[in-house]
Protein backbone atom coordinates (compact mmCIF):
# COMPACT_ATOMS: atom_id res chain seq x y z
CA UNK A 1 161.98 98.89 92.52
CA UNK A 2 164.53 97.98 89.86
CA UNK A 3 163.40 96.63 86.71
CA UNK A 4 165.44 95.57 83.58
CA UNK A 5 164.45 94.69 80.13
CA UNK A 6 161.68 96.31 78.19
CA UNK A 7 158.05 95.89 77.69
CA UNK A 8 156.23 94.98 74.32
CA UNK A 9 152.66 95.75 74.18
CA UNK A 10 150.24 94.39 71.77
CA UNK A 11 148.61 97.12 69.30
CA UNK A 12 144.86 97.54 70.59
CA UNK A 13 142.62 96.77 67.79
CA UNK A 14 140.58 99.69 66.36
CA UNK A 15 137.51 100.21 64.42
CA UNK A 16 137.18 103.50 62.57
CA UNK A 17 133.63 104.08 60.66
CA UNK A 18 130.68 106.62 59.91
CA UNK A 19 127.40 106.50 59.31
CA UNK A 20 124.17 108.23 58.92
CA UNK A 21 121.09 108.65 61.52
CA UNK A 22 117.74 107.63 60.25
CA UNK A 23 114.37 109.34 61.36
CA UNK A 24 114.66 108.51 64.74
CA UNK A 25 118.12 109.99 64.76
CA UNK A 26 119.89 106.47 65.48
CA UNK A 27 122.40 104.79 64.02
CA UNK A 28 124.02 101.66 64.55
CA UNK A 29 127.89 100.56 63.86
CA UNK A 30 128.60 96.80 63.81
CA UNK A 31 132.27 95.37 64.70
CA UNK A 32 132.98 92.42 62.56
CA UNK A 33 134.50 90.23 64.14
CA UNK A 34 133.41 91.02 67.65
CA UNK A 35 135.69 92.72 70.34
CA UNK A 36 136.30 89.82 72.89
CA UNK A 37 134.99 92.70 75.50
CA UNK A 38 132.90 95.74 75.27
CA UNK A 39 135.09 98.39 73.89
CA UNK A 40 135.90 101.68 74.56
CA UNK A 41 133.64 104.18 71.94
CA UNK A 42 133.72 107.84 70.91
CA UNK A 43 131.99 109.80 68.47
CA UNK A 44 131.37 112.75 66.93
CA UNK A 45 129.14 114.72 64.47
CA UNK A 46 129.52 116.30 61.07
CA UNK A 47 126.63 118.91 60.21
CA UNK A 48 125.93 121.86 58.72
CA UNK A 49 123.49 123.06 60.72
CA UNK A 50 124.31 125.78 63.33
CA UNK A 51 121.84 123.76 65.80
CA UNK A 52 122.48 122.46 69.22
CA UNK A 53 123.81 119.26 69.05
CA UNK A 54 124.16 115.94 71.51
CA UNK A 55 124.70 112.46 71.04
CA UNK A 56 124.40 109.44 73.48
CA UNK A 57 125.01 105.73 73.47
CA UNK A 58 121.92 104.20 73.82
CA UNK A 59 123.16 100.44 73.09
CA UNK A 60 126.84 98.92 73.53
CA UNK A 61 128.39 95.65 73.19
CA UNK A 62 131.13 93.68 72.08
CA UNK A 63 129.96 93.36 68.80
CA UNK A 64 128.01 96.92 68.03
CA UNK A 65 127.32 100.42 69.06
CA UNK A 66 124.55 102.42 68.67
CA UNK A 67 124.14 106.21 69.08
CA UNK A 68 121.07 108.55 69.42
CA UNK A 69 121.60 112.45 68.06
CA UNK A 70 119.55 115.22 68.89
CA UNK A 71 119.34 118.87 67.44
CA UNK A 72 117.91 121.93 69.67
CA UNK A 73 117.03 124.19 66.80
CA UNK A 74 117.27 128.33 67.67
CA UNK A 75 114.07 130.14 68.16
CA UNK A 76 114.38 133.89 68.47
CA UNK A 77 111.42 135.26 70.56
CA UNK A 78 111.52 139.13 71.30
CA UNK A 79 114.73 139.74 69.95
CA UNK A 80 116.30 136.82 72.05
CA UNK A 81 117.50 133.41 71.32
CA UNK A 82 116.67 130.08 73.28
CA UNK A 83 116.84 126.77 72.41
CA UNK A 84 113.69 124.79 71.47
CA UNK A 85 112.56 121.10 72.67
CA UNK A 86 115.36 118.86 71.65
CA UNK A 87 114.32 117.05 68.33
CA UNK A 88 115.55 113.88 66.48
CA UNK A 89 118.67 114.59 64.14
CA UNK A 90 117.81 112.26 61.11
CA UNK A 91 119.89 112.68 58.35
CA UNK A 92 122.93 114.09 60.34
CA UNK A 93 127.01 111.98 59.91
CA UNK A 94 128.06 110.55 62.81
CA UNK A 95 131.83 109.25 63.10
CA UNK A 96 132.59 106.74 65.49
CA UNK A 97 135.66 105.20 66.62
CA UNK A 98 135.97 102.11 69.02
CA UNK A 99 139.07 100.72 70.56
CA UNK A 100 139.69 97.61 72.36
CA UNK A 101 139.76 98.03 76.00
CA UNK A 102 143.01 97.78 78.02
């Protein structure tokens, strides 16, 4: 197939933020104005601590995101370390970034 010309595409809107995780461990980024659809969200998480870390979307939309983080502090028990019962992560940065999908 033999095309000629070239095609333009439209830049995809992004939203860039951070936030920080209350007692629970949630936060919650709004999008103002709205995505016409659900977007496409990523994340990570700044912390000191040499913990375990995970993060899930618990909540998504076209017009907000929100994330759960968990810590697995390091217990040391004869000499050996293993991860304890995962544990809110209140207080801990998360950065999120969300793109319109396409």
């Amino acid at each position: 197939m033999s095309t000629s010309g070239s095609f333009v595409q439209a830049p995809r809107r992004m939203v860039a933020a951070k936030g920080v995780t209350d007692a629970s461990g949630n936060v919650t980024f709004a999008f103002t104005p709205a995505f016409a659809t659900v977007p496409v969200v990523v994340n990570a998480v700044e912390t000191a601590t040499t913990d375990g870390t995970e993060t899930r979307i618990t909540a998504l939309s076209a017009s907000s995101v929100t994330f759960n983080a968990r810590r697995s502090p390091a217990v040391t028990i004869l000499s050996i370390s293993v991860l304890s019962a995962p544990q809110p992560a209140a207080g801990f940065t998360i950065h999120a970034v969300a793109i319109e999908a396409g």
